[in-house]
N, C-alpha and C. Protein backbone atom coordinates (compact mmCIF):
# COMPACT_ATOMS: atom_id res chain seq x y z
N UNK A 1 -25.45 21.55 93.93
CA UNK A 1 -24.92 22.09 95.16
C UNK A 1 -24.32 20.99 96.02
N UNK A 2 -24.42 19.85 95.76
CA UNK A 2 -23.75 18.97 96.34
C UNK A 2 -22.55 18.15 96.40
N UNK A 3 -21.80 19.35 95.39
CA UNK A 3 -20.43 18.99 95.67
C UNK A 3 -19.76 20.69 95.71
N UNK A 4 -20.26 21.40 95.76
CA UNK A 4 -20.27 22.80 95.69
C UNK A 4 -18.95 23.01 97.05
N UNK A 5 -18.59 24.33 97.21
CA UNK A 5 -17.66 24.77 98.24
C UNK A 5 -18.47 25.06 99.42
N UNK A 6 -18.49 25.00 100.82
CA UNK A 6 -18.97 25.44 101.86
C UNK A 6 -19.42 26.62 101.82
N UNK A 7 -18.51 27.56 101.40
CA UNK A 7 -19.07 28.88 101.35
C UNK A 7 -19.95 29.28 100.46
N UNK A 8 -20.08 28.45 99.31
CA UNK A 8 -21.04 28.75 98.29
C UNK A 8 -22.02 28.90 98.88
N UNK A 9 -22.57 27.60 99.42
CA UNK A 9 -23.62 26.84 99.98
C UNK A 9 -23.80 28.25 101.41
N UNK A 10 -22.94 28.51 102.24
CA UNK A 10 -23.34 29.50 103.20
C UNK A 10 -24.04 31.09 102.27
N UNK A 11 -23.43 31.17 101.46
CA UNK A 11 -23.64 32.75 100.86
C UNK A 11 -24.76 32.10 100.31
N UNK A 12 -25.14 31.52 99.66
CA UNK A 12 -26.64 30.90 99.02
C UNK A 12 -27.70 30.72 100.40
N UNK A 13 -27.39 30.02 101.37
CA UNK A 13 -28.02 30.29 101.79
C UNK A 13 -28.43 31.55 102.81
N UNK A 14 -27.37 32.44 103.06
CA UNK A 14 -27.72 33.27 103.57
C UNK A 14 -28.36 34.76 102.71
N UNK A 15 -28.17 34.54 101.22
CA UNK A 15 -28.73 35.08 100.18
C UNK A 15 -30.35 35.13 100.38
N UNK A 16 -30.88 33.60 100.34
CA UNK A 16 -32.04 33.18 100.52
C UNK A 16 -32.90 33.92 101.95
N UNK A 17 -32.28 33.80 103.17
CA UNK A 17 -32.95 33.81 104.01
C UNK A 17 -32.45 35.45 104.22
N UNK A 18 -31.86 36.17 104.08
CA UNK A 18 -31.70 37.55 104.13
C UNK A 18 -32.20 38.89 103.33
N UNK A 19 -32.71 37.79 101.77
CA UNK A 19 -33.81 38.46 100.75
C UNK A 19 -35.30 37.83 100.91
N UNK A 20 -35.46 36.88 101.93
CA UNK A 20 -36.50 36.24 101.95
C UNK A 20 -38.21 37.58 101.62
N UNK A 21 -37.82 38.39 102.05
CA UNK A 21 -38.96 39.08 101.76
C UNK A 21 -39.19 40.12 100.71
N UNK A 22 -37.62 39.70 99.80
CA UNK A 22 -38.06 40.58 98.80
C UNK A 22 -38.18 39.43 97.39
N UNK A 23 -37.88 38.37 97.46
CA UNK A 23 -37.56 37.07 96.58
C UNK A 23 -39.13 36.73 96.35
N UNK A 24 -39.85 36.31 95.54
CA UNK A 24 -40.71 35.92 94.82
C UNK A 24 -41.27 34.63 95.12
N UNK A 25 -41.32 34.12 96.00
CA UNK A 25 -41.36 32.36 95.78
C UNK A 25 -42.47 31.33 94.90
N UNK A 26 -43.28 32.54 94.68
CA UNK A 26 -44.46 31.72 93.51
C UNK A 26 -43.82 32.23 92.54
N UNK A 27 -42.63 32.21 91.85
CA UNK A 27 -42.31 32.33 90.80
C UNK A 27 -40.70 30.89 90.97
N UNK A 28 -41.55 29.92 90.56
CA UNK A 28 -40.25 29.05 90.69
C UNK A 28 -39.46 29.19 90.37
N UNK A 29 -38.82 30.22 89.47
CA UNK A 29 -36.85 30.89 89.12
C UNK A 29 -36.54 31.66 89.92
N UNK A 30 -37.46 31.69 91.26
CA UNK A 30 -36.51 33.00 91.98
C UNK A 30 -35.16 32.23 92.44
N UNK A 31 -35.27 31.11 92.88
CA UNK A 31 -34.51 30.73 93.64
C UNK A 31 -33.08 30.62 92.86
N UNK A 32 -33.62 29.99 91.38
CA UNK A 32 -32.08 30.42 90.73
C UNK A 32 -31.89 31.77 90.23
N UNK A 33 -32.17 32.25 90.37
CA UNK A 33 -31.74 33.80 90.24
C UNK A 33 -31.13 34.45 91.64
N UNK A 34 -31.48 33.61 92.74
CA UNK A 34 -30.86 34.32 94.17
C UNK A 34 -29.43 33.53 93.74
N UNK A 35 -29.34 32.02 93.42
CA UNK A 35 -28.01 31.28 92.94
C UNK A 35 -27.41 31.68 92.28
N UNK A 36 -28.15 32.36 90.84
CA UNK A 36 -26.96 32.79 90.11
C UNK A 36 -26.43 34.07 90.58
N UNK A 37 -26.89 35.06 91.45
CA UNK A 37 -26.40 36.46 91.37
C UNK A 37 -24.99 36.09 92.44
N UNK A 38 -24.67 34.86 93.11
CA UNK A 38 -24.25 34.32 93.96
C UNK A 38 -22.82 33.94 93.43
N UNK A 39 -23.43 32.99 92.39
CA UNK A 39 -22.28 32.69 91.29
C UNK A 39 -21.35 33.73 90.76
N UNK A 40 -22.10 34.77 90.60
CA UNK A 40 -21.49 35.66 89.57
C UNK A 40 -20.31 36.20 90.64
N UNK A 41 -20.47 36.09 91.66
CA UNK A 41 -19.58 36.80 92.12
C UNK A 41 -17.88 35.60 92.52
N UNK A 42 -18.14 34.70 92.38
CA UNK A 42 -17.38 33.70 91.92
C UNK A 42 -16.43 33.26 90.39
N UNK A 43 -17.32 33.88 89.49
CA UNK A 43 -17.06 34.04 88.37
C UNK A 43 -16.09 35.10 87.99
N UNK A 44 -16.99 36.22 88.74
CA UNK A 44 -15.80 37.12 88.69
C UNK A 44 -14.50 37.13 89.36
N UNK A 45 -14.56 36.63 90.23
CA UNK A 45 -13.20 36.62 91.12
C UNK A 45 -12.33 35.32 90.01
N UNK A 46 -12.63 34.51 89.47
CA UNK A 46 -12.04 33.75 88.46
C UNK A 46 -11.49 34.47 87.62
N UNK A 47 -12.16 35.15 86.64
CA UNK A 47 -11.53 35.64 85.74
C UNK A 47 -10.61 36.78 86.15
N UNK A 48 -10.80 37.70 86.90
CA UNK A 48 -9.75 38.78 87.33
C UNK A 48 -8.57 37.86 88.23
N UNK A 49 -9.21 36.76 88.75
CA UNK A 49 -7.24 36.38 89.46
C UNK A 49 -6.94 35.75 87.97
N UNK A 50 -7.01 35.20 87.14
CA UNK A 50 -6.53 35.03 86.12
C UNK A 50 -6.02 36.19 85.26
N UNK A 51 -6.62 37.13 85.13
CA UNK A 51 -6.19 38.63 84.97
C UNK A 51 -4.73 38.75 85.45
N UNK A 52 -4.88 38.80 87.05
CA UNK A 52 -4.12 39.22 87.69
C UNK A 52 -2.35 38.53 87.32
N UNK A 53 -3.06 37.27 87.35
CA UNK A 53 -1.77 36.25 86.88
C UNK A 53 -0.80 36.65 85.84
N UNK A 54 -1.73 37.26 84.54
CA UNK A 54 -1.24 37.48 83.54
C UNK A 54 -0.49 38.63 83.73
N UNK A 55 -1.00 39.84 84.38
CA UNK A 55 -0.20 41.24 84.43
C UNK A 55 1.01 40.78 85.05
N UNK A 56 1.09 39.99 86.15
CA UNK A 56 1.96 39.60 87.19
C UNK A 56 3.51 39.16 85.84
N UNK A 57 3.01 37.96 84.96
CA UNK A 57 3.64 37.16 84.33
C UNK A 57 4.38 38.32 83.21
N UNK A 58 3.58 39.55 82.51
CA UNK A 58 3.96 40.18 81.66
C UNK A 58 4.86 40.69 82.65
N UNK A 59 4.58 41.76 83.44
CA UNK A 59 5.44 42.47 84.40
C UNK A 59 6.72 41.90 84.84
N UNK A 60 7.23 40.79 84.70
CA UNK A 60 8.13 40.09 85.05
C UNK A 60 8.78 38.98 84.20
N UNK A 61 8.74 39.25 83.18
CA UNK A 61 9.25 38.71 81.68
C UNK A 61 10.70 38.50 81.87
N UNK A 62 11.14 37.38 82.33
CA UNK A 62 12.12 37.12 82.24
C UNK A 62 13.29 36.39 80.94
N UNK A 63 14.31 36.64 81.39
CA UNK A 63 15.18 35.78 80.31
C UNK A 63 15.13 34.05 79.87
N UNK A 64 15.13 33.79 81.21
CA UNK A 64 14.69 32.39 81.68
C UNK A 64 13.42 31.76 82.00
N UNK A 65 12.18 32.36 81.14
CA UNK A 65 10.82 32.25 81.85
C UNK A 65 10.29 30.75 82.49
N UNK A 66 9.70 30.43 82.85
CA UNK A 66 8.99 29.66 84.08
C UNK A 66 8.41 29.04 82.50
N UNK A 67 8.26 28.34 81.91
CA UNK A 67 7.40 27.41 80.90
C UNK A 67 6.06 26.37 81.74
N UNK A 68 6.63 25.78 82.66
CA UNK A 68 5.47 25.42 83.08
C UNK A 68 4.15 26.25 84.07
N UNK A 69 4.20 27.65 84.65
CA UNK A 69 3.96 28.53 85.51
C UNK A 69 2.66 28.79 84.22
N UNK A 70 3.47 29.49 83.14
CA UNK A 70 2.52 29.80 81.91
C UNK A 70 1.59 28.40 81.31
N UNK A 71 2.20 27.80 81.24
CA UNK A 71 1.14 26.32 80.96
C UNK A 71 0.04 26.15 81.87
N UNK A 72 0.43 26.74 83.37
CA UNK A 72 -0.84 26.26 84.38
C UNK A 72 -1.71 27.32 84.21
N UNK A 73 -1.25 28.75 84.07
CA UNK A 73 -2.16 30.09 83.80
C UNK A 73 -3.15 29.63 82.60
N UNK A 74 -2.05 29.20 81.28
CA UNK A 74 -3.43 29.17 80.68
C UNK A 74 -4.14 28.09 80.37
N UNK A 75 -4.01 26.81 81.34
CA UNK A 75 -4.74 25.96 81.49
C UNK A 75 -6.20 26.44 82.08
N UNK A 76 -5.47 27.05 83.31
CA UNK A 76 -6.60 27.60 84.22
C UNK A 76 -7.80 28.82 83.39
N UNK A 77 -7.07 29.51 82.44
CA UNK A 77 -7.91 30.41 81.92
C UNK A 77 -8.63 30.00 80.59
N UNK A 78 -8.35 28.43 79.55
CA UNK A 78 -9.32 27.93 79.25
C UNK A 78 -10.18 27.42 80.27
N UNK A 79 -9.95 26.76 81.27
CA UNK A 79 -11.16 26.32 82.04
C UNK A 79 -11.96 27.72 82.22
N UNK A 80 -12.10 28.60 82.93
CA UNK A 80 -13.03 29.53 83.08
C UNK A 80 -13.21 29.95 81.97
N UNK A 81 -13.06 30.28 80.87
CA UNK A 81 -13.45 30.14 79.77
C UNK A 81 -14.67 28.94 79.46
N UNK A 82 -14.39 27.90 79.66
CA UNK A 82 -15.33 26.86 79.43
C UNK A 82 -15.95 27.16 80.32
N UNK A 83 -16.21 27.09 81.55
CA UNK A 83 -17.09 27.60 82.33
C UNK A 83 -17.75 28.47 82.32
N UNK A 84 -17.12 29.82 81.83
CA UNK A 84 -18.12 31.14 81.67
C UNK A 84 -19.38 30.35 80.35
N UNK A 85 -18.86 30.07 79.13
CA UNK A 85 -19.39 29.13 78.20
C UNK A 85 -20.84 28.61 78.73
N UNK A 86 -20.26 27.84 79.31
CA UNK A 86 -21.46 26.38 79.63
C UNK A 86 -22.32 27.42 80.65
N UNK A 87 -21.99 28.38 81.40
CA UNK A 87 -22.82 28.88 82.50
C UNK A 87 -23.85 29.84 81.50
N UNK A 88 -23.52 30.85 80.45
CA UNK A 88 -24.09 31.60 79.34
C UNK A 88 -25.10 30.53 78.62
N UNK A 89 -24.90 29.34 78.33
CA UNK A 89 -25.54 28.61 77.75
C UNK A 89 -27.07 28.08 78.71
N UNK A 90 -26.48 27.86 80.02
CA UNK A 90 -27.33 27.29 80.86
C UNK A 90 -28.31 28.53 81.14
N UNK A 91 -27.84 29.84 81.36
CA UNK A 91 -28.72 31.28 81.58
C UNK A 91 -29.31 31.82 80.79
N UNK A 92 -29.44 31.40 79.29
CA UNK A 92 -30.13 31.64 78.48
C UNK A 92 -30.95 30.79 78.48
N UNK A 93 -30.67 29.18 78.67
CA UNK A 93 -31.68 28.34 78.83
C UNK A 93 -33.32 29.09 79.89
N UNK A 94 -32.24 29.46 81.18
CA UNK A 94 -33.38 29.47 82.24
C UNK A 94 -33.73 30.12 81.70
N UNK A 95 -33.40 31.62 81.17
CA UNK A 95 -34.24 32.61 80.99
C UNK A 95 -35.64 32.35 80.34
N UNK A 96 -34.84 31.65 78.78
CA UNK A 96 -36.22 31.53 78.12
C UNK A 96 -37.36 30.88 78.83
N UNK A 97 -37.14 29.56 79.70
CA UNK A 97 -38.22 29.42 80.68
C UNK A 97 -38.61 29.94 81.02
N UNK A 98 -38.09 30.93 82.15
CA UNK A 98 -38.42 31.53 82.92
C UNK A 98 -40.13 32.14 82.24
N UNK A 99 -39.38 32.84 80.96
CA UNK A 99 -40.39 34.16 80.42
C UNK A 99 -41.09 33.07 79.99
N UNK A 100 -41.60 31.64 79.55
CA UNK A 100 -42.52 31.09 79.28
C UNK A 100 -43.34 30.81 80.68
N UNK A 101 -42.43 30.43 81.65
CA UNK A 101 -43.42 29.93 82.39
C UNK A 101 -44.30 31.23 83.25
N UNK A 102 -43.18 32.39 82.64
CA UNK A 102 -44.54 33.57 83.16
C UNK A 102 -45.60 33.69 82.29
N UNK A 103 -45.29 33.68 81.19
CA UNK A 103 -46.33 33.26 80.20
C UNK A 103 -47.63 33.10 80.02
N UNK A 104 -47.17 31.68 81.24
CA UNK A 104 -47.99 30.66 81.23
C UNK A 104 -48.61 30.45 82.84
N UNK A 105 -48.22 31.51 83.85
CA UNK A 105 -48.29 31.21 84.62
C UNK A 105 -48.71 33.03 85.37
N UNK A 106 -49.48 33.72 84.24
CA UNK A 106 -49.40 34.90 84.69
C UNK A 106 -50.53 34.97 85.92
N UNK A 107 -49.75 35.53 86.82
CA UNK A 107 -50.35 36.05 88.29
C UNK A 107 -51.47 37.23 88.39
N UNK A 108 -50.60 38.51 87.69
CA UNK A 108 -51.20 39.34 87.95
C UNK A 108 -51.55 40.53 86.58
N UNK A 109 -51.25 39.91 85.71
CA UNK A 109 -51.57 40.50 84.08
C UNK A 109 -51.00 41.54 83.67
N UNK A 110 -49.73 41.91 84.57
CA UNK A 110 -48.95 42.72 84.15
C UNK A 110 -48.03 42.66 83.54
N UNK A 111 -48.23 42.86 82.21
CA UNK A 111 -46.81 43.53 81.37
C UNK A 111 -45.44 43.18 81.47
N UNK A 112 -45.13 44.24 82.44
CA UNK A 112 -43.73 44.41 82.92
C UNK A 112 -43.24 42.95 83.84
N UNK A 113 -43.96 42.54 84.54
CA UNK A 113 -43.62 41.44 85.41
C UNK A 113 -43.80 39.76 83.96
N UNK A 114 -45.04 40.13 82.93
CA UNK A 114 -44.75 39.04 81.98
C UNK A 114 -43.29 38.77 81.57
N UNK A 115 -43.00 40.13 81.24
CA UNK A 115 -41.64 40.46 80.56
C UNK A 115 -39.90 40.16 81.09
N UNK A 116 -40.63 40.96 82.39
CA UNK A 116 -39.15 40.81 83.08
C UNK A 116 -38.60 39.62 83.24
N UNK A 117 -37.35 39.61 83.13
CA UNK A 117 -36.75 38.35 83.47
C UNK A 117 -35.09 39.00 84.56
N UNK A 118 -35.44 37.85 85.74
CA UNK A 118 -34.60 38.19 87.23
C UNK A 118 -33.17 37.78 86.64
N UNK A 119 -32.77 37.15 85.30
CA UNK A 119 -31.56 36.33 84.45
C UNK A 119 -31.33 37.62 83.52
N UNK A 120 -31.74 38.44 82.94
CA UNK A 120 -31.22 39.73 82.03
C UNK A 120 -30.01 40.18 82.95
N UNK A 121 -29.95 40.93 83.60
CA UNK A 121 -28.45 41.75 84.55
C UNK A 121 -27.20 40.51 84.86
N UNK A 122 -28.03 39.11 85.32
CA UNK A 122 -26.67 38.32 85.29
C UNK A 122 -26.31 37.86 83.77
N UNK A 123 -27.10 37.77 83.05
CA UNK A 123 -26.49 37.15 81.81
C UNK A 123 -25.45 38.19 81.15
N UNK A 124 -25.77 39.67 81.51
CA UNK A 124 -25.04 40.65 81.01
C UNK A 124 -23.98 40.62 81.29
N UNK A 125 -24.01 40.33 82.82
CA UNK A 125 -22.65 40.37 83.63
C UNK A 125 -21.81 38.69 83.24
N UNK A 126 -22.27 37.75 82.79
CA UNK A 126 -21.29 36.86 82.38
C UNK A 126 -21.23 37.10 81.00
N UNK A 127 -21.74 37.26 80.40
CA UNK A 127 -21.38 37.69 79.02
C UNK A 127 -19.94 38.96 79.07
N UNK A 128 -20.25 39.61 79.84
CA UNK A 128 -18.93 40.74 79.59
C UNK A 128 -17.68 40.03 80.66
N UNK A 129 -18.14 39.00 81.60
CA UNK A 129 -17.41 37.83 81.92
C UNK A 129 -15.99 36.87 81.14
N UNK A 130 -17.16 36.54 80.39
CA UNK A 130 -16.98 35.67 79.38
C UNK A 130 -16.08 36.69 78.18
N UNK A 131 -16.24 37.80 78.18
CA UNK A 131 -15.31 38.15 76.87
C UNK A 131 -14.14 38.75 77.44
N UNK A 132 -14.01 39.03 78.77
CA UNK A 132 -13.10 39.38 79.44
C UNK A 132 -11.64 38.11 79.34
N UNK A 133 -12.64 36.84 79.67
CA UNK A 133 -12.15 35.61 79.58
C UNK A 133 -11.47 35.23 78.51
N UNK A 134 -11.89 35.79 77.51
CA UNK A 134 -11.43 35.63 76.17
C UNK A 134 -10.29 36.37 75.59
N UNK A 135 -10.26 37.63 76.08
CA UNK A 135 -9.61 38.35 76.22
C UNK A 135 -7.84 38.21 76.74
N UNK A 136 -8.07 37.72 78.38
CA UNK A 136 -7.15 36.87 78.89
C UNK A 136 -6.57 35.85 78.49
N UNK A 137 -7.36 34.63 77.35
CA UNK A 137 -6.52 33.16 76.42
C UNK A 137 -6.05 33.99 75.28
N UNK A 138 -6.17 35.66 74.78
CA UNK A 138 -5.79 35.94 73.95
C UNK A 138 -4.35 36.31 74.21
N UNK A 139 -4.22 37.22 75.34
CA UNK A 139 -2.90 37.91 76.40
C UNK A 139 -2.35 36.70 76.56
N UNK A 140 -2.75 35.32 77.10
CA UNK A 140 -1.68 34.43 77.10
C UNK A 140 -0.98 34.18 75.84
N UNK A 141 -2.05 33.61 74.67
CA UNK A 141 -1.40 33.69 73.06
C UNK A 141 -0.49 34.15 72.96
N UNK A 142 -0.98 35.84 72.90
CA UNK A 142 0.39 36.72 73.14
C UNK A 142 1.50 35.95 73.15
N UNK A 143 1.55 35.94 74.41
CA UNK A 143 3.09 35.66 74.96
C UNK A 143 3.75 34.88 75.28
N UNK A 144 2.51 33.10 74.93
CA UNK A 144 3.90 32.39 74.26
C UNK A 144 4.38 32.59 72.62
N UNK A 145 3.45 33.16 72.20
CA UNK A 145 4.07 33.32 70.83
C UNK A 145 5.44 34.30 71.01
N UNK A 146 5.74 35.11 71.69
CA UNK A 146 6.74 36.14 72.08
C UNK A 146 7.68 35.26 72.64
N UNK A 147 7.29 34.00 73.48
CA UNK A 147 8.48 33.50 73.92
C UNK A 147 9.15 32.73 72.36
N UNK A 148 7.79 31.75 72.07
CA UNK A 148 8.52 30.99 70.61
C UNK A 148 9.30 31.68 70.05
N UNK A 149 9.38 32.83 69.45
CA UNK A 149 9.68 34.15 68.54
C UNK A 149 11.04 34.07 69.37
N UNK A 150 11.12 34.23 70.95
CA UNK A 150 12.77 34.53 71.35
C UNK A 150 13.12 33.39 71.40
N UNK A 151 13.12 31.85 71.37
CA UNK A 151 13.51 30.67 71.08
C UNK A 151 13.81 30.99 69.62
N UNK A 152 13.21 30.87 68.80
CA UNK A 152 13.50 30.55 67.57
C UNK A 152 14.64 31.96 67.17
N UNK A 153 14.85 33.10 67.46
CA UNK A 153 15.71 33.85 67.62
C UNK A 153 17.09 33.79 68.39
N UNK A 154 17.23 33.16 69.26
CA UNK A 154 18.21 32.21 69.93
C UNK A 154 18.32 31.15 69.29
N UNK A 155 17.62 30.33 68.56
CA UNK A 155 18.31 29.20 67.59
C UNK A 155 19.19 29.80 66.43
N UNK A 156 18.37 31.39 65.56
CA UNK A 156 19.02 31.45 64.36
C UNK A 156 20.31 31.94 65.43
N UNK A 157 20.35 32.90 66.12
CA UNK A 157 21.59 33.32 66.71
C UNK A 157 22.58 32.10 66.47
N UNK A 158 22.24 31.03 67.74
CA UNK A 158 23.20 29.67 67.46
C UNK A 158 23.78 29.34 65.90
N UNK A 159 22.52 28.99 65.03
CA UNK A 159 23.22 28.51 63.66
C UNK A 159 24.25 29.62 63.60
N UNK A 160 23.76 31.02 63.35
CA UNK A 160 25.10 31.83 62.85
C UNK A 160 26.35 31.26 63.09
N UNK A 161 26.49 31.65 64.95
CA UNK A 161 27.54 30.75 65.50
C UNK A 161 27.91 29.17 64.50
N UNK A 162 27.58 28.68 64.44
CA UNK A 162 27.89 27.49 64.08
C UNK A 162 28.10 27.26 62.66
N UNK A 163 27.91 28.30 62.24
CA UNK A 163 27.57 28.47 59.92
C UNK A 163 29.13 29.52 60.51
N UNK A 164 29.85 30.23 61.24
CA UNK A 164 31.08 30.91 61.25
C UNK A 164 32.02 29.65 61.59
N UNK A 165 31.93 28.95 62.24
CA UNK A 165 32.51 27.96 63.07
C UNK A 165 32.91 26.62 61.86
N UNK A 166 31.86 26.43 61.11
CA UNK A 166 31.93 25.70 60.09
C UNK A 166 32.55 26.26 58.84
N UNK A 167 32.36 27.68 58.70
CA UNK A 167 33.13 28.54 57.62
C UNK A 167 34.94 28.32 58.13
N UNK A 168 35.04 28.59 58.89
CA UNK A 168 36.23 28.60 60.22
C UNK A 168 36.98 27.35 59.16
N UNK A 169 36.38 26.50 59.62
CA UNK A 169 36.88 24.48 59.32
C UNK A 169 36.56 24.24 57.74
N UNK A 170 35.93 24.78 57.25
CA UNK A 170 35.95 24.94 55.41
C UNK A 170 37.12 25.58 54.85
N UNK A 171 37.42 26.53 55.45
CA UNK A 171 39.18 27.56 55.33
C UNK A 171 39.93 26.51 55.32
N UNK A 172 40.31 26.29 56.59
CA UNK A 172 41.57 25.41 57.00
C UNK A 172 41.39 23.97 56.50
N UNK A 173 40.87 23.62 56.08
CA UNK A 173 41.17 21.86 55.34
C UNK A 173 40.82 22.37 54.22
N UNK A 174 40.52 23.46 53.34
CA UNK A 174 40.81 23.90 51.79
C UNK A 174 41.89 24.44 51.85
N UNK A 175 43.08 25.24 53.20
CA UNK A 175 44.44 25.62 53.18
C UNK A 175 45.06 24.29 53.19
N UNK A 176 45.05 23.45 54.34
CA UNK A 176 46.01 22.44 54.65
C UNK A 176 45.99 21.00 53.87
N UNK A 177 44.49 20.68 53.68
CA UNK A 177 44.84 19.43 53.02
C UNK A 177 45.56 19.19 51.68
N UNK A 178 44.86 20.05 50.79
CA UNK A 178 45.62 19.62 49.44
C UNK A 178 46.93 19.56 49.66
N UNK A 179 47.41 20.64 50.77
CA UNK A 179 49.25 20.41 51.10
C UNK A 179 49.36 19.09 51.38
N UNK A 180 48.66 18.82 52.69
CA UNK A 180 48.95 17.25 53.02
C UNK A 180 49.17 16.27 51.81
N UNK A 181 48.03 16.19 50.91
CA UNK A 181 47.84 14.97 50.08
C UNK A 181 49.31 15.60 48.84
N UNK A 182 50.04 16.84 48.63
CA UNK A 182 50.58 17.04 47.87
C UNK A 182 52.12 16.34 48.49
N UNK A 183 52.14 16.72 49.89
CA UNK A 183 53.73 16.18 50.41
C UNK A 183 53.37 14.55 51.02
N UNK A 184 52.18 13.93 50.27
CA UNK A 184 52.24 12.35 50.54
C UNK A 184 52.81 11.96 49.50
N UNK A 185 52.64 12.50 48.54
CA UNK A 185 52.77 11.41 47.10
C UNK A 185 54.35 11.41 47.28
N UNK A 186 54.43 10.20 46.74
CA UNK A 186 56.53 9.77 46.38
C UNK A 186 56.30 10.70 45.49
């Protein structure tokens, strides 16, 4: 949290002190579980403006497209990609703690509270995050492959041009030269 955004840090803490009486505090993961449900909503706003980018970019498919505009989209949408990643990795970590250190740390010998884990609903929600994410580096794929495809379709176009142009100049010096070299000789 200490290089985190201001507002993170405000919604975290006003998370904290506004659930204070429904949050757990002898259960040392409450606190990341008030963080992550915090996150998630960060996460999500990542991947849908990246979303958004993409509909924007299809919707407006130009002749002349923007090459670097698409390079920064899907720069930006491997990073949250890696991020959704590393955050799934880290929430499975806690979890499994978590359920050990209830384990190991049971309060009140119940069952349901051994069991539960406060990381199941967010891990769900970055997991369908995360494939959303995936989803989006696929839609970019897409469509530079669609641009390559109209480059390389505008090149064969050109050769044609240029295989007529050269047919053109194969004619006329198989009409004219042999004349030439015939009215040189004495």
């Amino acid at each position: 949290m200490l290089r985190s955004p201001q507002q993170f840090r405000d919604s975290i803490k006003s998370a904290l002190t506004s659930g204070a009486d429904k949050t757990d505090f002898s259960d040392a993961y409450s606190v990341f579980a008030v963080a992550l449900y915090e996150l998630l909503s960060l996460y999500d706003n990542s991947v849908w403006s990246i979303r958004d980018h993409i509909c924007g970019w299809e919707a407006a498919r130009q002749e002349d497209p923007d090459y670097p505009l698409l390079h920064e989209i899907a720069r930006h949408a491997t990073h949250v990609s890696e991020t959704l990643a590393v955050a799934l990795g880290s929430v499975k970590g806690l979890q499994k703690q978590h359920l050990d250190f209830m384990a190991s740390h049971d309060q009140n010998n119940s069952p349901w509270r051994r069991n539960h884990s406060p990381f199941q609903f967010p891990l769900r929600v970055l997991d369908a995050l995360f494939l959303r994410s995936e989803s989006n580096k696929a839609r970019l794929q897409n469509e530079t492959q669609l641009l390559d495809s109209k480059i390389q379709v505008r090149i064969g176009e050109e050769a044609k041009k240029e295989t007529t142009a050269m047919k053109a100049i194969a004619v006329i010096t198989m009409t004219f030269l042999p004349a030439t070299f015939v009215s040189v000789r004495p």
